[in-house]
C-alpha atoms as a PDB file:
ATOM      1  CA  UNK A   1     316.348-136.771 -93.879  1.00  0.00           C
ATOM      2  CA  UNK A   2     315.172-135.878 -90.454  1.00  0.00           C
ATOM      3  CA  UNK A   3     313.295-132.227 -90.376  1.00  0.00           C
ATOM      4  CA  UNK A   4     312.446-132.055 -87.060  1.00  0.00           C
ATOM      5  CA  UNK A   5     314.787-133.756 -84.247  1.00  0.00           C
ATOM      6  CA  UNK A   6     313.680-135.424 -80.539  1.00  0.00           C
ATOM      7  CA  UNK A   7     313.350-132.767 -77.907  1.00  0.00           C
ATOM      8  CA  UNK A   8     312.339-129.079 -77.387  1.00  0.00           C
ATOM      9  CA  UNK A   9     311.517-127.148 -80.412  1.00  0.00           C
ATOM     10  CA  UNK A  10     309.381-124.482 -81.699  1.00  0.00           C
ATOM     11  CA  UNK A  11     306.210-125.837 -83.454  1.00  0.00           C
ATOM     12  CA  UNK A  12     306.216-125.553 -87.312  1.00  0.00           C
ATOM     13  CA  UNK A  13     302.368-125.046 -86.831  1.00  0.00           C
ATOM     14  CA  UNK A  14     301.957-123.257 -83.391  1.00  0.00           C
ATOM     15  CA  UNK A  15     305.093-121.579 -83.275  1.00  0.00           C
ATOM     16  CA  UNK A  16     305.210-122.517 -79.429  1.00  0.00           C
ATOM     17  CA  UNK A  17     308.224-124.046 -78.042  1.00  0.00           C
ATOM     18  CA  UNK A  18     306.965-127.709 -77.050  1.00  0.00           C
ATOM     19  CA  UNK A  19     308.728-130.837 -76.741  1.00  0.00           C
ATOM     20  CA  UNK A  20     308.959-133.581 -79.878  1.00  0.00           C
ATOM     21  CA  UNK A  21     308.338-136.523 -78.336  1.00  0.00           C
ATOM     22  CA  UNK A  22     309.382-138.671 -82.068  1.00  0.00           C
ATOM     23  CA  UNK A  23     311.450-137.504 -84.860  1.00  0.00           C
ATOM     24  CA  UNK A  24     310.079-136.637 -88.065  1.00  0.00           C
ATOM     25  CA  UNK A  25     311.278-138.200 -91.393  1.00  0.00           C
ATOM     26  CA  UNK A  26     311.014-136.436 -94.522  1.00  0.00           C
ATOM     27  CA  UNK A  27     309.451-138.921 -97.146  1.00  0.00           C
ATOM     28  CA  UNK A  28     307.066-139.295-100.229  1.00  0.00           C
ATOM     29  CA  UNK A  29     303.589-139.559 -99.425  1.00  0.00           C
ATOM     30  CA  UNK A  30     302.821-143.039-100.373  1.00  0.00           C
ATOM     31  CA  UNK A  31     306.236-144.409 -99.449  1.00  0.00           C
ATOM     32  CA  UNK A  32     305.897-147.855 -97.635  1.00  0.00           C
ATOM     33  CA  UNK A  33     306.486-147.455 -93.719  1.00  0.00           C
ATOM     34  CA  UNK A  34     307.774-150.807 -92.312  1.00  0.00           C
ATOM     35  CA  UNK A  35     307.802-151.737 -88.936  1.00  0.00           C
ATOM     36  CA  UNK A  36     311.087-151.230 -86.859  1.00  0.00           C
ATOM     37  CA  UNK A  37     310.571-154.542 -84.448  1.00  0.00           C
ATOM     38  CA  UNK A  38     308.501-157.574 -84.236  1.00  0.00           C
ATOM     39  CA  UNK A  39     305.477-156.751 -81.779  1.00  0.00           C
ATOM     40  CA  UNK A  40     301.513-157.018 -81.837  1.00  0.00           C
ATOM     41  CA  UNK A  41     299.226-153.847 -83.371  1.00  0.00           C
ATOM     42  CA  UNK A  42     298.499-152.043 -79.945  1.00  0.00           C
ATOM     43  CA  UNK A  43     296.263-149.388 -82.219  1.00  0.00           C
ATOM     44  CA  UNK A  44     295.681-148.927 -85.735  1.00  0.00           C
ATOM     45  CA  UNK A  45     293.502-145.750 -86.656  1.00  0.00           C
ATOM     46  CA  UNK A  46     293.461-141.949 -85.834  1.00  0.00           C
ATOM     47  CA  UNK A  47     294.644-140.513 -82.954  1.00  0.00           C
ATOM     48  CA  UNK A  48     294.228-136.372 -83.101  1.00  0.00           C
ATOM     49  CA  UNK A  49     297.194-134.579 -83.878  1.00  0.00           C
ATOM     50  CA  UNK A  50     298.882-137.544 -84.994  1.00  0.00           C
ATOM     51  CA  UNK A  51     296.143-138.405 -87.625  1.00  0.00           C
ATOM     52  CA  UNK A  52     296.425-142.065 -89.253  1.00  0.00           C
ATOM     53  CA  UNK A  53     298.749-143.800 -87.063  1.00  0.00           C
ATOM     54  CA  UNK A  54     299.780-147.288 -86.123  1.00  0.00           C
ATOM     55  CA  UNK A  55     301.224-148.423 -82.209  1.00  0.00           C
ATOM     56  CA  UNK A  56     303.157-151.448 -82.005  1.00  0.00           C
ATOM     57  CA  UNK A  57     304.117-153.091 -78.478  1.00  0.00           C
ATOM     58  CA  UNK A  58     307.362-154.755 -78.565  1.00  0.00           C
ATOM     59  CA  UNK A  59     308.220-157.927 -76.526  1.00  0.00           C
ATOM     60  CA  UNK A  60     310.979-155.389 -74.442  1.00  0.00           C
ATOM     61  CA  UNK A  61     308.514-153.245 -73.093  1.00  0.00           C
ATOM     62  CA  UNK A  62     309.006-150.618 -75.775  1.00  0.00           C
ATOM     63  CA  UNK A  63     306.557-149.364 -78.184  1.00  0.00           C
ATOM     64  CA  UNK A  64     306.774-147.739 -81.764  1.00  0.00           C
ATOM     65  CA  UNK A  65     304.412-145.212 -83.208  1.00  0.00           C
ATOM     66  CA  UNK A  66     303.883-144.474 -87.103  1.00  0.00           C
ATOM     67  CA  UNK A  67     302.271-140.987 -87.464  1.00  0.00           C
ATOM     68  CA  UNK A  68     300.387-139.045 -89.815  1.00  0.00           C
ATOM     69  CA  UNK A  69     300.092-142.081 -92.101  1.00  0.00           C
ATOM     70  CA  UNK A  70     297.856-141.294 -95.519  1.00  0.00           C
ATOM     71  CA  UNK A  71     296.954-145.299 -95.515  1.00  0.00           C
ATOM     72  CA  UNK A  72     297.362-148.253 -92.571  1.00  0.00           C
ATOM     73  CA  UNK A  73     297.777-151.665 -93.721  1.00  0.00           C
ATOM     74  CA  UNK A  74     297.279-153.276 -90.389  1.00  0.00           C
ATOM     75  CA  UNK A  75     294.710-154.153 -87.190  1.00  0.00           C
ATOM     76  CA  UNK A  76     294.279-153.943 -84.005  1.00  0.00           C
ATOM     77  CA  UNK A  77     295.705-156.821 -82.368  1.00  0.00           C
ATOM     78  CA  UNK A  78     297.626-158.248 -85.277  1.00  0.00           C
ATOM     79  CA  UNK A  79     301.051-159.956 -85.224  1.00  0.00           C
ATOM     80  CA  UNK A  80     304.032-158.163 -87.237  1.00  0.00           C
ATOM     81  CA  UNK A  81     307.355-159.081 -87.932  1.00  0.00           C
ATOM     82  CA  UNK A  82     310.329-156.687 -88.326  1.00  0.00           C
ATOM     83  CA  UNK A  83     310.392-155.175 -91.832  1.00  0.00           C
ATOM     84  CA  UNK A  84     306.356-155.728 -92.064  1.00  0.00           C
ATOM     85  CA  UNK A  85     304.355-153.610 -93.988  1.00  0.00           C
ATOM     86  CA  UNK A  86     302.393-151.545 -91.291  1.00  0.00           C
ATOM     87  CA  UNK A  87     301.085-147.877 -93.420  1.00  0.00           C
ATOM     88  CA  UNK A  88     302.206-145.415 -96.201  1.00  0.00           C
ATOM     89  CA  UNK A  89     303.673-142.096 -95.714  1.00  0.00           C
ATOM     90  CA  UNK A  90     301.305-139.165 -95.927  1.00  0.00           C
ATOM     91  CA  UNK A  91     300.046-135.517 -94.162  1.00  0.00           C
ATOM     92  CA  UNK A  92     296.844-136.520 -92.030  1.00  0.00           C
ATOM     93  CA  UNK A  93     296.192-134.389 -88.729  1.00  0.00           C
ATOM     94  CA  UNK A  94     298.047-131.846 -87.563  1.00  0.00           C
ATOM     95  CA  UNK A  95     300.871-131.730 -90.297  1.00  0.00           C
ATOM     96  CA  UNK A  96     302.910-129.150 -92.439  1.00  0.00           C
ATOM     97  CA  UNK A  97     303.660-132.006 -95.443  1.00  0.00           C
ATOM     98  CA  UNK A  98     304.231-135.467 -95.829  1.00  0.00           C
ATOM     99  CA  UNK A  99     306.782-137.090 -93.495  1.00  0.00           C
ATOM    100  CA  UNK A 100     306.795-140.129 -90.942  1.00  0.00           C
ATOM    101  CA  UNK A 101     306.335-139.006 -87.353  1.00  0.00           C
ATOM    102  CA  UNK A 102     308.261-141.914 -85.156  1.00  0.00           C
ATOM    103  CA  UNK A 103     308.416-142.017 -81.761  1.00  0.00           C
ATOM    104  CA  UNK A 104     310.229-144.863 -79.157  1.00  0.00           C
ATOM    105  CA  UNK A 105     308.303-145.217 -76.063  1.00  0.00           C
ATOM    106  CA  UNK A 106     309.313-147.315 -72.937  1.00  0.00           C
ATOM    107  CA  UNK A 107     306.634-147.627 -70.794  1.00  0.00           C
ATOM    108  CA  UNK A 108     304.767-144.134 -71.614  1.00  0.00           C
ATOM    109  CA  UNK A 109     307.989-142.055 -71.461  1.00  0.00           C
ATOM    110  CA  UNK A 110     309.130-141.416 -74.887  1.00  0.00           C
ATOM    111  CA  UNK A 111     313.063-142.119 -76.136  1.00  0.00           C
ATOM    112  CA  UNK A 112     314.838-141.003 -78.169  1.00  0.00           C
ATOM    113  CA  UNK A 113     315.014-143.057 -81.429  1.00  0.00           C
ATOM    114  CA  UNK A 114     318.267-142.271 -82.152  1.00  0.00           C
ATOM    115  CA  UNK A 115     320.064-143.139 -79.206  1.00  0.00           C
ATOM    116  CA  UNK A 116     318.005-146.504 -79.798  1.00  0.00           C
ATOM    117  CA  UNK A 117     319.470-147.195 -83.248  1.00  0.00           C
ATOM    118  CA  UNK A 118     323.489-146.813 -82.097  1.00  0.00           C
END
């Protein structure tokens, strides 16, 4: 289930309007996160907001991001295949439960990951 869409919004936290830059997946905590492409572990660690999260860069010039991950199960610089094992659901940094952040970038302009998947 997706509980927060790509695009302008009001902040569950800040109650601002700002602009969601991923979509957010309603999950488990705990429940195995796999990666969307093949690509090579740009960054595996915190990152702020986004607490835990993995970046992958993808042959195509696009990159994935995993967010708010309660466990990674990869490093920087490693090799993944599509379908691999990269983190675990969870709640870490700026979060209102557990879900999986996911964002699409190409470039540094994030996509939407929808209009990726049709």
């Amino acid at each position: 289930k997706i509980n927060s869409p790509f695009g302008w919004r009001r902040h569950p936290i800040t109650r601002r309007r700002d602009f969601h830059t991923g979509i957010d997946i309603k999950a488990p905590r705990g429940r195995v996160i796999k990666a969307a492409k093949a690509g090579r572990v740009e960054y595996a660690g915190w990152m702020g907001g986004y607490g835990r999260v993995v970046v992958i860069r993808h042959n195509d010039g696009l990159s994935t991001l995993y967010a708010h991950c309660s466990s990674l199960s990869v490093r920087n610089g490693q090799s993944i295949s599509q379908g691999q094992d990269v983190a675990r659901v969870g709640t870490t940094g700026r979060s209102t439960g557990p879900h999986l952040h996911f964002e699409v970038r190409r470039g540094k302009s994030p996509t939407n990951p929808l209009a990726l998947l049709k």
